[in-house]
C-alpha atoms as a PDB file:
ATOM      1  CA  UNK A   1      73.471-176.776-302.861  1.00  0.00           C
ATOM      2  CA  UNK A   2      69.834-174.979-303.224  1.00  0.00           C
ATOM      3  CA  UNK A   3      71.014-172.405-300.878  1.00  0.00           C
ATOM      4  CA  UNK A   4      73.747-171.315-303.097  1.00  0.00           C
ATOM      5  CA  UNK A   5      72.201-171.264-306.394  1.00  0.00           C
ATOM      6  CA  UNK A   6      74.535-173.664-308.607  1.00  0.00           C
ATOM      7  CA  UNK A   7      74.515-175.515-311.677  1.00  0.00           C
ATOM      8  CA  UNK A   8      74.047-179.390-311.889  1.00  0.00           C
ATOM      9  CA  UNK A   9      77.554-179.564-313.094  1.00  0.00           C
ATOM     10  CA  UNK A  10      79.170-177.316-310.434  1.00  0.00           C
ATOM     11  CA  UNK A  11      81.759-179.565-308.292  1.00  0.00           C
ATOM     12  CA  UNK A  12      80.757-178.749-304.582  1.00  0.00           C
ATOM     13  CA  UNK A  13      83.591-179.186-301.721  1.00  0.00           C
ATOM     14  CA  UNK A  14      83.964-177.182-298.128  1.00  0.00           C
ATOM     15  CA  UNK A  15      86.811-174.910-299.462  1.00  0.00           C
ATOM     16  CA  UNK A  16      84.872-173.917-302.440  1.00  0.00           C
ATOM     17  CA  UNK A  17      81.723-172.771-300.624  1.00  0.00           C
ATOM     18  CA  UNK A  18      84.097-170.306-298.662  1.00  0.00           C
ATOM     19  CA  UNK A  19      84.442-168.564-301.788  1.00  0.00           C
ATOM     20  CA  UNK A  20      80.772-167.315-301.563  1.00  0.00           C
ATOM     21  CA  UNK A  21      80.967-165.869-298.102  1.00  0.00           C
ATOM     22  CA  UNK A  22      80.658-162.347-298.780  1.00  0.00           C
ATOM     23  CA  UNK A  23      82.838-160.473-296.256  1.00  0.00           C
ATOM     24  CA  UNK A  24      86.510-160.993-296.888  1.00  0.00           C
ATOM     25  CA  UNK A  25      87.083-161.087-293.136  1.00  0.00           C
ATOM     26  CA  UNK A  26      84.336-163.551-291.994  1.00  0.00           C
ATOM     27  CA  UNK A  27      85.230-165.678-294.953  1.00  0.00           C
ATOM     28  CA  UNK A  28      88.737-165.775-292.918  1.00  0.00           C
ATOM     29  CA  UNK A  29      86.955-166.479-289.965  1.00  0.00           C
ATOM     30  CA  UNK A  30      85.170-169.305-290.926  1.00  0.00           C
ATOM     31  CA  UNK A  31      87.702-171.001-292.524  1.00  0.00           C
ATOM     32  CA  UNK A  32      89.890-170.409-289.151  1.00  0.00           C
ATOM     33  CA  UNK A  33      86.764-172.162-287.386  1.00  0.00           C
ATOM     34  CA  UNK A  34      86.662-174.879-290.264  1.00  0.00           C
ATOM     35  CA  UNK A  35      90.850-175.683-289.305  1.00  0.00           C
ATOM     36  CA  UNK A  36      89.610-175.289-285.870  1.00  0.00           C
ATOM     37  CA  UNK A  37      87.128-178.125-286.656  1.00  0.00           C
ATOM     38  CA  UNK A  38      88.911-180.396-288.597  1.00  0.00           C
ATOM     39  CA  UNK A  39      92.028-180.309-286.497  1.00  0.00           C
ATOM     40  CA  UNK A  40      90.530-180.084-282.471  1.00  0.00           C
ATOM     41  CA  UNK A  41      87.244-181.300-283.426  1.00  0.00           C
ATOM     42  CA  UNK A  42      86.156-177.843-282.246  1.00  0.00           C
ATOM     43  CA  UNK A  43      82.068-177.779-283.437  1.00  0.00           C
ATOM     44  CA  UNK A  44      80.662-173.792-285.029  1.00  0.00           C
ATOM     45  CA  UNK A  45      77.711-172.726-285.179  1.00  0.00           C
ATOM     46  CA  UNK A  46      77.755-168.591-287.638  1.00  0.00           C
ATOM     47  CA  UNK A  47      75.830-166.327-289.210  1.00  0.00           C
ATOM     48  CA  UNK A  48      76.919-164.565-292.138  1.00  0.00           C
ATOM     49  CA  UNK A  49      76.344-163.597-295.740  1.00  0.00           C
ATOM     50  CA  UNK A  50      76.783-164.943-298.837  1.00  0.00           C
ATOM     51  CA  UNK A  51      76.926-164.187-302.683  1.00  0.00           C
ATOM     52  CA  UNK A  52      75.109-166.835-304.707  1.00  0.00           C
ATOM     53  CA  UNK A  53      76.443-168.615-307.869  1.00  0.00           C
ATOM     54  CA  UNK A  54      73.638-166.191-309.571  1.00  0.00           C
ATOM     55  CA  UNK A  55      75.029-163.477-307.179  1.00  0.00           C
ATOM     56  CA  UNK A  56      71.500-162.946-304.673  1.00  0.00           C
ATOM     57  CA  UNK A  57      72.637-161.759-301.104  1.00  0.00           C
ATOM     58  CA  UNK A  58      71.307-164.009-298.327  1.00  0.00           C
ATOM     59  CA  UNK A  59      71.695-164.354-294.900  1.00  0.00           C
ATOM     60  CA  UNK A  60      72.893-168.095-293.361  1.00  0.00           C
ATOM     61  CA  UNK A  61      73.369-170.050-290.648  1.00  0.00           C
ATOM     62  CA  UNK A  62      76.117-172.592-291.069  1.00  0.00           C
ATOM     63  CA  UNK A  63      76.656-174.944-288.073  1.00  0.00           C
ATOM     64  CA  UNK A  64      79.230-177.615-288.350  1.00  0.00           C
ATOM     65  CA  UNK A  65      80.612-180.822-286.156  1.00  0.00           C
ATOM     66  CA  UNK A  66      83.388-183.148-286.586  1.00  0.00           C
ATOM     67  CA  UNK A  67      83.549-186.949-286.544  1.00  0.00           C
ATOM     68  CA  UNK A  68      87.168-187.826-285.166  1.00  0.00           C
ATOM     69  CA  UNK A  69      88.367-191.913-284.759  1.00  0.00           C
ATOM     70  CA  UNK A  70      91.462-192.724-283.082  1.00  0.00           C
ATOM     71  CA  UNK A  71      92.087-188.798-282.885  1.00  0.00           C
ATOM     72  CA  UNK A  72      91.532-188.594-286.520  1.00  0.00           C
ATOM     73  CA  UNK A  73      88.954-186.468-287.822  1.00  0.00           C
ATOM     74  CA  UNK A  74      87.067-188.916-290.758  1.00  0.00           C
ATOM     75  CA  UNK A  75      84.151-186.615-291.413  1.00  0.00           C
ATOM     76  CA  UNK A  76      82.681-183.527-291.696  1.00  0.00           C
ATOM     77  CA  UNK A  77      79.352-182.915-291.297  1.00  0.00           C
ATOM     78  CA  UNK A  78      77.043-179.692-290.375  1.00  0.00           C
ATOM     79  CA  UNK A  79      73.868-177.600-292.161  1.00  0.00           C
ATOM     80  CA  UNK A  80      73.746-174.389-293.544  1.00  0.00           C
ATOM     81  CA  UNK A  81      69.741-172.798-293.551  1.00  0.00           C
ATOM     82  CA  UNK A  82      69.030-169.450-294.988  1.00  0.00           C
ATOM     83  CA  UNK A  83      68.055-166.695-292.330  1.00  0.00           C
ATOM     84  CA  UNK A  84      66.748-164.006-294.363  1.00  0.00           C
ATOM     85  CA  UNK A  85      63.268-163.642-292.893  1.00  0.00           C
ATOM     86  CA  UNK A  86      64.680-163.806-289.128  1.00  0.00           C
ATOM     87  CA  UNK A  87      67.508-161.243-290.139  1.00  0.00           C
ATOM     88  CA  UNK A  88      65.073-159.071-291.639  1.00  0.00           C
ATOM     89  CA  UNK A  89      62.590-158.737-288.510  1.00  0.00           C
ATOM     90  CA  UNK A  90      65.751-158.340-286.679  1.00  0.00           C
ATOM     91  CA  UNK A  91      66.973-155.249-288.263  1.00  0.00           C
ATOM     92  CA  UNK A  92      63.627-154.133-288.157  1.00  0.00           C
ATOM     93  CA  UNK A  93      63.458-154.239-284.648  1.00  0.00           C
ATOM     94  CA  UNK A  94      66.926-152.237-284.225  1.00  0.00           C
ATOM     95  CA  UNK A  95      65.167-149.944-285.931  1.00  0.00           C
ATOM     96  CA  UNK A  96      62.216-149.206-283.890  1.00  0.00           C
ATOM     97  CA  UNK A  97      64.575-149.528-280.777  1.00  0.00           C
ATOM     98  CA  UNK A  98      66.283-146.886-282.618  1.00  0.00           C
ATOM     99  CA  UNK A  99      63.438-144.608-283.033  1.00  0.00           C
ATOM    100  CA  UNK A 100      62.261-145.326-279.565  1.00  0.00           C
ATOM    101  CA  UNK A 101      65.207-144.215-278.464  1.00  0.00           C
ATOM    102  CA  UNK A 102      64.840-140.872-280.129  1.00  0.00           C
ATOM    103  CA  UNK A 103      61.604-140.230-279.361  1.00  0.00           C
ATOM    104  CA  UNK A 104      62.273-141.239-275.667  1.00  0.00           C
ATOM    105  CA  UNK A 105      65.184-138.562-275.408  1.00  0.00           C
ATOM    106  CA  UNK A 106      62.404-135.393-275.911  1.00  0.00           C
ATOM    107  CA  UNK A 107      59.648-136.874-273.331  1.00  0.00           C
ATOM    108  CA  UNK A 108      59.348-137.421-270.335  1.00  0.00           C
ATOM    109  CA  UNK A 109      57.295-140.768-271.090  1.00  0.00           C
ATOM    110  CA  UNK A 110      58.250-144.059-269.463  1.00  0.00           C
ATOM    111  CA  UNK A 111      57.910-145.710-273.416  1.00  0.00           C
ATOM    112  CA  UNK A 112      58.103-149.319-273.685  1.00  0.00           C
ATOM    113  CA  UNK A 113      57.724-152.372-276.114  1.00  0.00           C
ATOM    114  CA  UNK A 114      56.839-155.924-275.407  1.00  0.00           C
ATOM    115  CA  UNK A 115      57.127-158.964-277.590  1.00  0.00           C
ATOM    116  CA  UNK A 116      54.288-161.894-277.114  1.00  0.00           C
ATOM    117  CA  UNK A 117      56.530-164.463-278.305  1.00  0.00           C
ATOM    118  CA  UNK A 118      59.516-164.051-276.066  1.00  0.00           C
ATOM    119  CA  UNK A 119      57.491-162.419-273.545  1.00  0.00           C
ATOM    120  CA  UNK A 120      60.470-160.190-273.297  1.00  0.00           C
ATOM    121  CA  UNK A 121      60.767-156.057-273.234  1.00  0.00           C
ATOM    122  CA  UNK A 122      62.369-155.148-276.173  1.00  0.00           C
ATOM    123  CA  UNK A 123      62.702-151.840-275.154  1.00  0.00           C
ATOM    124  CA  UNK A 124      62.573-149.533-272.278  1.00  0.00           C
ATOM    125  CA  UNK A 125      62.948-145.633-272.245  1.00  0.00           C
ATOM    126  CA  UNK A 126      65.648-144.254-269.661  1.00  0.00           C
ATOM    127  CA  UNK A 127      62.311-142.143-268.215  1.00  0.00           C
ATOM    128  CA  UNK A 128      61.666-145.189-266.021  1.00  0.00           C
ATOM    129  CA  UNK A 129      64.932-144.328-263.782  1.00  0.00           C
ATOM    130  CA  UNK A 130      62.802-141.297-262.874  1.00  0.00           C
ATOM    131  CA  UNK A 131      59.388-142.968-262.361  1.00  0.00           C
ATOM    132  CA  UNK A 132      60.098-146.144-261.181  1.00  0.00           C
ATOM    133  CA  UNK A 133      63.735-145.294-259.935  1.00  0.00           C
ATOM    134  CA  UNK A 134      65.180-148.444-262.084  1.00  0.00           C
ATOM    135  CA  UNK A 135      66.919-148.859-264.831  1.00  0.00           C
ATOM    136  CA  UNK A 136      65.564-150.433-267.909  1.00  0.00           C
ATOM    137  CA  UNK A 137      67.782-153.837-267.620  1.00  0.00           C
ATOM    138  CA  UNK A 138      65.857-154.280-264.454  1.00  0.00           C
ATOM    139  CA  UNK A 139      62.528-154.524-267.130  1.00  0.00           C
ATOM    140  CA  UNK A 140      65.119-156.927-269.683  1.00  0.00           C
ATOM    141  CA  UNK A 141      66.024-159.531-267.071  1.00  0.00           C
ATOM    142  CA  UNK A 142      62.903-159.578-265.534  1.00  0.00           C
ATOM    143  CA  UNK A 143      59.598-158.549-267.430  1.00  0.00           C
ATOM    144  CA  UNK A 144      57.407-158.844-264.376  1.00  0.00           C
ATOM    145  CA  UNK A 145      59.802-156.224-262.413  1.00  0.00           C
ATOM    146  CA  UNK A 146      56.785-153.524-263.314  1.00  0.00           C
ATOM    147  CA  UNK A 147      54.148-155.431-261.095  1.00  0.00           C
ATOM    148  CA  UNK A 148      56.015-155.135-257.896  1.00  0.00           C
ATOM    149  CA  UNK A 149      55.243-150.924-258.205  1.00  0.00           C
ATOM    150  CA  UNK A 150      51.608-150.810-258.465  1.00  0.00           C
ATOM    151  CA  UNK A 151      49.555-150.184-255.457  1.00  0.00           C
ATOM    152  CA  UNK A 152      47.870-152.875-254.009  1.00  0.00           C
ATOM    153  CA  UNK A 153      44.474-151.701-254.223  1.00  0.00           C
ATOM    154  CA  UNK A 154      44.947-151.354-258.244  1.00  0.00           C
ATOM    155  CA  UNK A 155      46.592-154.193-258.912  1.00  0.00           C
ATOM    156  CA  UNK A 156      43.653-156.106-259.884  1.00  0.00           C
ATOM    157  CA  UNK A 157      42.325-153.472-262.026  1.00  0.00           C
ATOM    158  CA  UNK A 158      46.027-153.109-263.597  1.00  0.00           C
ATOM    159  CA  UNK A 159      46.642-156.878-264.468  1.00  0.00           C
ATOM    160  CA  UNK A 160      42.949-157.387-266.044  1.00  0.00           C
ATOM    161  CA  UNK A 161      43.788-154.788-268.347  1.00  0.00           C
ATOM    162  CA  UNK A 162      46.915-155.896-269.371  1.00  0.00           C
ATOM    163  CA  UNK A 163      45.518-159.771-269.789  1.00  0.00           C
ATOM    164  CA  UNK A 164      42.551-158.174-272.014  1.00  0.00           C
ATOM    165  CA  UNK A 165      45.674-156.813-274.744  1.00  0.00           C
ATOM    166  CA  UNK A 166      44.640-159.537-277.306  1.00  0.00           C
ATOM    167  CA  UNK A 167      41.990-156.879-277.701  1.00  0.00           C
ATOM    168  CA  UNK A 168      42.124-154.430-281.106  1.00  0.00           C
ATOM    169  CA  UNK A 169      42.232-151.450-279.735  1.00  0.00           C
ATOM    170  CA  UNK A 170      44.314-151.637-276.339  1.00  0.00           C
ATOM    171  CA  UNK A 171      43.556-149.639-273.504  1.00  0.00           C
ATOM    172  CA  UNK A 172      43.927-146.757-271.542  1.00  0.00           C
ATOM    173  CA  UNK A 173      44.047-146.815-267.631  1.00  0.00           C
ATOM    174  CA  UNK A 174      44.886-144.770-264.818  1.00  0.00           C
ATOM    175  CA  UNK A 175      46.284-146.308-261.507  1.00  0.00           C
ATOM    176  CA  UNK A 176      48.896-145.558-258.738  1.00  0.00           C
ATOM    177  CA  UNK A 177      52.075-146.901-258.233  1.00  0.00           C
ATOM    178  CA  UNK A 178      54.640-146.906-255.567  1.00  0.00           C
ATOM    179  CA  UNK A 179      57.960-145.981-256.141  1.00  0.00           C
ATOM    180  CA  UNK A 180      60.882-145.473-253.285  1.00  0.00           C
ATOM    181  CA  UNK A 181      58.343-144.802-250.681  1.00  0.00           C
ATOM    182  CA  UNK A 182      56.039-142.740-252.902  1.00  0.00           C
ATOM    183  CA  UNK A 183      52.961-142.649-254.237  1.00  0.00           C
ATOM    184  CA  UNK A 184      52.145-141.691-257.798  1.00  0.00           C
ATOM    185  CA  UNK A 185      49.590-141.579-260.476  1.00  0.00           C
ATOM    186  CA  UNK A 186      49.793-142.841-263.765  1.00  0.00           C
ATOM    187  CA  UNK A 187      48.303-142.692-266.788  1.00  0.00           C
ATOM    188  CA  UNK A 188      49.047-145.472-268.924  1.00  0.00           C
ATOM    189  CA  UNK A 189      48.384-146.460-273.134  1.00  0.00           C
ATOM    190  CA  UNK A 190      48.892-149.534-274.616  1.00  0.00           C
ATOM    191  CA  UNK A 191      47.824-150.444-278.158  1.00  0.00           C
ATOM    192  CA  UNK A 192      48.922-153.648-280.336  1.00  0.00           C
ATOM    193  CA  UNK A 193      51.580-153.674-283.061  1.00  0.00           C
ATOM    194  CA  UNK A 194      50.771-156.523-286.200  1.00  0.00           C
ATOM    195  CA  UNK A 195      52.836-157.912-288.476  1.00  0.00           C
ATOM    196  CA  UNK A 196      51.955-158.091-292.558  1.00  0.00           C
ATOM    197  CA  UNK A 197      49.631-160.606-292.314  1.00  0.00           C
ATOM    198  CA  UNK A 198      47.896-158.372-289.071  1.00  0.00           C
ATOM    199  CA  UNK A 199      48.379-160.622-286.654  1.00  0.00           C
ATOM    200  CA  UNK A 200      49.541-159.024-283.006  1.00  0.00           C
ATOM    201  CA  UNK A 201      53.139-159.677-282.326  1.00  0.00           C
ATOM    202  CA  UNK A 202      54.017-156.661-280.338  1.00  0.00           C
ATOM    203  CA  UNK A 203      52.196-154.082-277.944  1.00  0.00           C
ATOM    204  CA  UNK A 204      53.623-150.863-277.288  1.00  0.00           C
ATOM    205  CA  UNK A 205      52.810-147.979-274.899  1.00  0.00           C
ATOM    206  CA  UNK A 206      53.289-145.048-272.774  1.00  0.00           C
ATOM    207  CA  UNK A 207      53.321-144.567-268.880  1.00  0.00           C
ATOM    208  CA  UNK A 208      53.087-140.780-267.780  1.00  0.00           C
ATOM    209  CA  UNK A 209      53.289-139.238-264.238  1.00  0.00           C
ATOM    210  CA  UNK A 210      49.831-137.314-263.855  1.00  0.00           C
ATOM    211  CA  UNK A 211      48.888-134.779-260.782  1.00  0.00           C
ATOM    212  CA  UNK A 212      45.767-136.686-260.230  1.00  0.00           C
ATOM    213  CA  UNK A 213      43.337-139.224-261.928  1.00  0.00           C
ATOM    214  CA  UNK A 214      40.898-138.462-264.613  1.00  0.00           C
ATOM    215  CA  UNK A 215      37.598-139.412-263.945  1.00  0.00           C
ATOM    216  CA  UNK A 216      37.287-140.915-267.503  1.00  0.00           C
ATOM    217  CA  UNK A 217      40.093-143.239-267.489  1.00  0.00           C
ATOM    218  CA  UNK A 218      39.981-144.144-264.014  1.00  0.00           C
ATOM    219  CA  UNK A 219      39.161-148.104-264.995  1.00  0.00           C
ATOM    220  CA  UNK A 220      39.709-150.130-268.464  1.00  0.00           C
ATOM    221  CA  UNK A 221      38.892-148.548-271.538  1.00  0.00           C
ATOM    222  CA  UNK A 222      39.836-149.291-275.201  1.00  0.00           C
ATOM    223  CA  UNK A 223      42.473-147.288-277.029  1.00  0.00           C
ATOM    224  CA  UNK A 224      41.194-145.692-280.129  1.00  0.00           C
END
């Protein structure tokens, strides 16, 4: 198997592959699912690492069914692909929740961060209980909940900017919301986050409470 780096002459079966899981208690695990499997015909789908024959760490995704005749399980059948790139961004992203998070703590900033892909919030700072008076699971399960709060005579202005993100730079805007019953104005930034190659995968900003509109930022504007 490629994944696992052997030699030609290495004799492959299921029980020997456990021997490359890396953690001694998902290697128990797995083959508790494999039993599982063979036995109850119960299908698995894990992620987990492994130690190569040439001893490289990688991250895979085994996922495994059972073919079963007269109550009989005949065959075993499943495939195994390497995760490391998806496992990567995905730590990656804990850790920018994780500074988020600690930045979010010392300001009063509603901070947030929104993935294209998914078009899912990744994150939400706890400063939108205050300005919005939600909680930032109302922003997970439903990424349009921000839409319902601005004021309907800036809500055109509001949702232009935010379609014109694929821009370089971002933008800056000022607008009022309103929030249980009252009024506010906001200033809010926005400016893209790229990837290696630079391609935009992420935008990220800021929403603050301000005492009153400035002049200058009272319509679309790019973010230097």
């Amino acid at each position: 198997c490629k994944i696992f780096e052997l030699p030609a002459d290495y004799e492959t079966h299921t029980e020997a592959l456990f021997e490359f899981i890396l953690s001694d208690e998902k290697r128990i695990h797995i083959q508790h699912q494999y039993l599982r499997l063979v036995e109850l015909g119960k299908p698995f789908d894990e992620e987990f690492q492994i130690q190569t024959f040439e001893n490289h760490i990688h991250w895979v995704r085994c996922m495994a069914q059972a073919e079963f005749e007269n109550g009989t399980c005949m065959r075993t059948f499943g495939v195994i692909q390497q995760i490391d790139a998806r496992m990567q961004q995905h730590q990656q992203l804990i850790q920018v929740a994780q500074t988020f998070q600690s930045l979010s703590r010392s300001i009063d900033d509603v901070m947030w961060l929104f993935n294209l892909k998914s078009e899912q919030f990744e994150f939400v700072s706890e400063s939108c209980i205050k300005l919005f008076g939600c909680k930032p699971e109302d922003f997970y399960q439903n990424p349009k909940q921000w839409q319902q709060y601005i004021h309907p005579a800036d809500r055109d202005k509001v949702n232009n900017a935010h379609e014109s993100r694929t821009k370089e730079h971002g933008f800056e805007i000022s607008y009022r919301i309103i929030a249980e019953g009252q009024e506010k104005w906001v200033f809010e930034k926005c400016f893209p986050v790229k990837n290696e190659a630079g391609e935009i995968i992420r935008y990220s900003g800021t929403i603050r409470e301000i005492d009153e509109p400035n002049p200058d930022l009272n319509h679309q504007s790019a973010a230097k």
